[in-house]
N, C-alpha and C. Protein backbone atom coordinates (compact mmCIF):
# COMPACT_ATOMS: atom_id res chain seq x y z
N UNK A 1 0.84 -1.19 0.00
CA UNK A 1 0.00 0.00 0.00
C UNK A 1 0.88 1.24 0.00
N UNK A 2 0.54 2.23 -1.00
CA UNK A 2 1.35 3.49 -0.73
C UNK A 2 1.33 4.41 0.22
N UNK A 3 1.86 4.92 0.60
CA UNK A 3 1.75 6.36 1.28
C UNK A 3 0.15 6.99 0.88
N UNK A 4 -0.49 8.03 1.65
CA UNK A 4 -1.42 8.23 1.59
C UNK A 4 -0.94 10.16 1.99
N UNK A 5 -1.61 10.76 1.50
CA UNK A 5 -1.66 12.33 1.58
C UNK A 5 -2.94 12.77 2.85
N UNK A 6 -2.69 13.06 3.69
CA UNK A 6 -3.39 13.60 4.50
C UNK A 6 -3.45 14.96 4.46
N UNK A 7 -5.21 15.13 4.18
CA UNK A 7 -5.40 16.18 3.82
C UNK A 7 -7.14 16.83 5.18
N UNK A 8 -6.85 17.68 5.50
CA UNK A 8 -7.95 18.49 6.47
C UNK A 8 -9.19 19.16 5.78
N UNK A 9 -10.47 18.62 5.79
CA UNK A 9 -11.22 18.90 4.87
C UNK A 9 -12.25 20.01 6.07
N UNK A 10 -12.77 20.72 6.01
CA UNK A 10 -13.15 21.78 6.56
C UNK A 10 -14.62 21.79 6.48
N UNK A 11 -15.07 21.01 5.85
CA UNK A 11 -16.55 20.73 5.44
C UNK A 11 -17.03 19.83 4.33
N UNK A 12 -17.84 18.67 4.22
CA UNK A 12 -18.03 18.03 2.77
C UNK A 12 -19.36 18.83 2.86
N UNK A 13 -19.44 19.70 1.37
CA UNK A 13 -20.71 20.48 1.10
C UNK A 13 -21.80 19.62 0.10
N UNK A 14 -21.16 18.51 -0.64
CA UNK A 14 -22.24 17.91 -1.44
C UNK A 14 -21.49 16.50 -1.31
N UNK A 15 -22.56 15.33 -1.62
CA UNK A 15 -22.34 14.03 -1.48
C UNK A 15 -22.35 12.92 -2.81
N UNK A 16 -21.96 12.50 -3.83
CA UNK A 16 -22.71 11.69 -4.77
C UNK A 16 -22.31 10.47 -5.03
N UNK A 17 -22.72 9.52 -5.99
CA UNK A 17 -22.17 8.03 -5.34
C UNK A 17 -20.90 8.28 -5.90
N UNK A 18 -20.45 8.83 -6.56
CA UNK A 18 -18.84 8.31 -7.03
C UNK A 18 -17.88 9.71 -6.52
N UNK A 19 -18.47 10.37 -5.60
CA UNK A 19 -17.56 11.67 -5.10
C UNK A 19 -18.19 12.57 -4.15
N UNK A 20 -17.34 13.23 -3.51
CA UNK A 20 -17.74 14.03 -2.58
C UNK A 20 -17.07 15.59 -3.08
N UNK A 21 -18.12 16.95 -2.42
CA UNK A 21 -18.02 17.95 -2.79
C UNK A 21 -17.23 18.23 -1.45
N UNK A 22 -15.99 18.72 -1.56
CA UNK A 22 -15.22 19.43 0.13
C UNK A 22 -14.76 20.32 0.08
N UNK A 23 -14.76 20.93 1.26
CA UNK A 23 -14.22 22.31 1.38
C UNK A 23 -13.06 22.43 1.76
N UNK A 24 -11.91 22.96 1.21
CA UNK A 24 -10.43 22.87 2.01
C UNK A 24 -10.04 24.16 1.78
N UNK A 25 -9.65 24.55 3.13
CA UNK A 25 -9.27 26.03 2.98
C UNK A 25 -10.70 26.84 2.48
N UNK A 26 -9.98 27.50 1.47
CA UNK A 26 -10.94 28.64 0.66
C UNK A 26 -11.43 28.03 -0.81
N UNK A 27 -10.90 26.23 -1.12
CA UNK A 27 -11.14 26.32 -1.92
C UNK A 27 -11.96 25.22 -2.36
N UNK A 28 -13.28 24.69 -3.03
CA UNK A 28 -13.44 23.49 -2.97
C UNK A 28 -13.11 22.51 -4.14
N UNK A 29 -13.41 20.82 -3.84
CA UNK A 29 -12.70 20.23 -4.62
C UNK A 29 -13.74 19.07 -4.98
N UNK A 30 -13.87 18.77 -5.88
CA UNK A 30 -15.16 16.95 -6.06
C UNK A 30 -13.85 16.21 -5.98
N UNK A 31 -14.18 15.44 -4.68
CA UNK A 31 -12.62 14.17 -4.64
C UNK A 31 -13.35 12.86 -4.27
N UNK A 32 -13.52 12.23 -6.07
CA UNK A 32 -14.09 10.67 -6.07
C UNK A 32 -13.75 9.95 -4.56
N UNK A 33 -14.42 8.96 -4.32
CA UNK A 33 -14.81 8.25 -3.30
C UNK A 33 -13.36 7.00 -3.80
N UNK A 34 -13.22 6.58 -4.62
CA UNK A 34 -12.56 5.34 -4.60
C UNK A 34 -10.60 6.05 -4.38
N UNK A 35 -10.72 7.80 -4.14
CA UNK A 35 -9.02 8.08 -4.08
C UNK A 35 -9.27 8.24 -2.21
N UNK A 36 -10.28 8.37 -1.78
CA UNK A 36 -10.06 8.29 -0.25
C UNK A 36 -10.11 7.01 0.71
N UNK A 37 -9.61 7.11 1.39
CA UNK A 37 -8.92 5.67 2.09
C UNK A 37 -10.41 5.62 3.43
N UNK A 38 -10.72 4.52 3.51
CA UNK A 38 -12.02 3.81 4.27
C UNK A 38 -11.51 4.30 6.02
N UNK A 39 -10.16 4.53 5.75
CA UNK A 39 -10.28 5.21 7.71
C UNK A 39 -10.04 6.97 7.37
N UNK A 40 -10.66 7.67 6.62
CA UNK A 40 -10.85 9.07 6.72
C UNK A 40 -11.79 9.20 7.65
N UNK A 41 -11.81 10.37 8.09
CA UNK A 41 -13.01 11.35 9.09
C UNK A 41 -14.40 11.68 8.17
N UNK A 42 -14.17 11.42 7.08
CA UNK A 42 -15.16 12.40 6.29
C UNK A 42 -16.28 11.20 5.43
N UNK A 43 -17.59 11.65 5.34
CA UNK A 43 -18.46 10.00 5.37
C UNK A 43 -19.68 10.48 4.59
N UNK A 44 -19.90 11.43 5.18
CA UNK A 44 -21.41 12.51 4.78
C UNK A 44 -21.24 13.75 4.80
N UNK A 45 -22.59 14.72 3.94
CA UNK A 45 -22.46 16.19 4.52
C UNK A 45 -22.04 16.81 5.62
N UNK A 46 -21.90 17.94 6.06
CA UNK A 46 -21.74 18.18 7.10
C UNK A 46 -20.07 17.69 7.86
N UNK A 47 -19.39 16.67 7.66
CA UNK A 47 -18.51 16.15 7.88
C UNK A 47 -17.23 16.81 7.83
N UNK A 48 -16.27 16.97 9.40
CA UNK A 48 -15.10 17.73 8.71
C UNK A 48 -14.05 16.56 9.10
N UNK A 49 -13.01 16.78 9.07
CA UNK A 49 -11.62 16.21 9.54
C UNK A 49 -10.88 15.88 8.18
N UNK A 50 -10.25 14.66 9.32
CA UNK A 50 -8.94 14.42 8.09
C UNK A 50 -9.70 13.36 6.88
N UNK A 51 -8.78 13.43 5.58
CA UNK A 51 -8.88 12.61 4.53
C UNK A 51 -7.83 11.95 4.28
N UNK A 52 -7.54 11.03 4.30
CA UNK A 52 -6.63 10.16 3.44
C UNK A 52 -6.95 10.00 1.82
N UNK A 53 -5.93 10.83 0.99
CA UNK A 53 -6.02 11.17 0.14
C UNK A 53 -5.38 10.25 -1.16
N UNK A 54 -5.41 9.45 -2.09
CA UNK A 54 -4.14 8.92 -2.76
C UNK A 54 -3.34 10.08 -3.76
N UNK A 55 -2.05 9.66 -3.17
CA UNK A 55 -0.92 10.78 -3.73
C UNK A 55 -1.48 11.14 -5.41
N UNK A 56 -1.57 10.38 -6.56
CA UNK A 56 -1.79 10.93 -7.61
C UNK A 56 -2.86 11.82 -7.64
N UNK A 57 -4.08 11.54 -6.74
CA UNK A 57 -5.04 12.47 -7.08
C UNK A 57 -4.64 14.28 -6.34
N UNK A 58 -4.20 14.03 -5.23
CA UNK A 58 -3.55 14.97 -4.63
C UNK A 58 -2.87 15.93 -5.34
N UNK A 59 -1.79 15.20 -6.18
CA UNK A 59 -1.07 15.80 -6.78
C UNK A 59 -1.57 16.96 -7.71
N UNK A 60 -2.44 15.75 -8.80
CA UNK A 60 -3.16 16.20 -9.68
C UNK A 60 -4.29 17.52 -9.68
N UNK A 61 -4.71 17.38 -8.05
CA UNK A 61 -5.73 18.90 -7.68
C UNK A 61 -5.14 19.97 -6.85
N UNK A 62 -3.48 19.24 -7.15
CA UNK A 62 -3.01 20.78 -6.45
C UNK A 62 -3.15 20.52 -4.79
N UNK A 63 -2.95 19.59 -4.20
CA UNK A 63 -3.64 19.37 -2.34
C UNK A 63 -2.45 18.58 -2.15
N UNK A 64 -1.30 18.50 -2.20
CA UNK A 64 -0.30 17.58 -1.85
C UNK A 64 0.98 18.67 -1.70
């Protein structure tokens, strides 16, 4: 298993089956469900904490 990017999500504002809408910082991001790791904080709306992020997607939205 790789390394994982831990990332502080500040709010998930929308939910859908293949992604979540989050708030980080000032900025938000749709981060598919299958790049976050099953022991994140974040599950439903309303939801803040940490994400376990996978490094390529991270990379790729600028959050790494």
């Amino acid at each position: 298993m790789s390394e994982q990017v831990e990332v502080y999500v500040d709010n998930v504002l929308a939910t859908r089956r293949k992604a979540c809408l989050c708030e980080i910082g000032n900025e938000q991001h749709w981060i598919p469900w299958r790049v976050i790791d099953k022991g994140s904080d974040i599950k439903s709306v309303g939801d803040s904490g940490t994400a376990y992020i996978a490094p390529w997607f991270a990379e790729r939205v600028g959050l790494a």
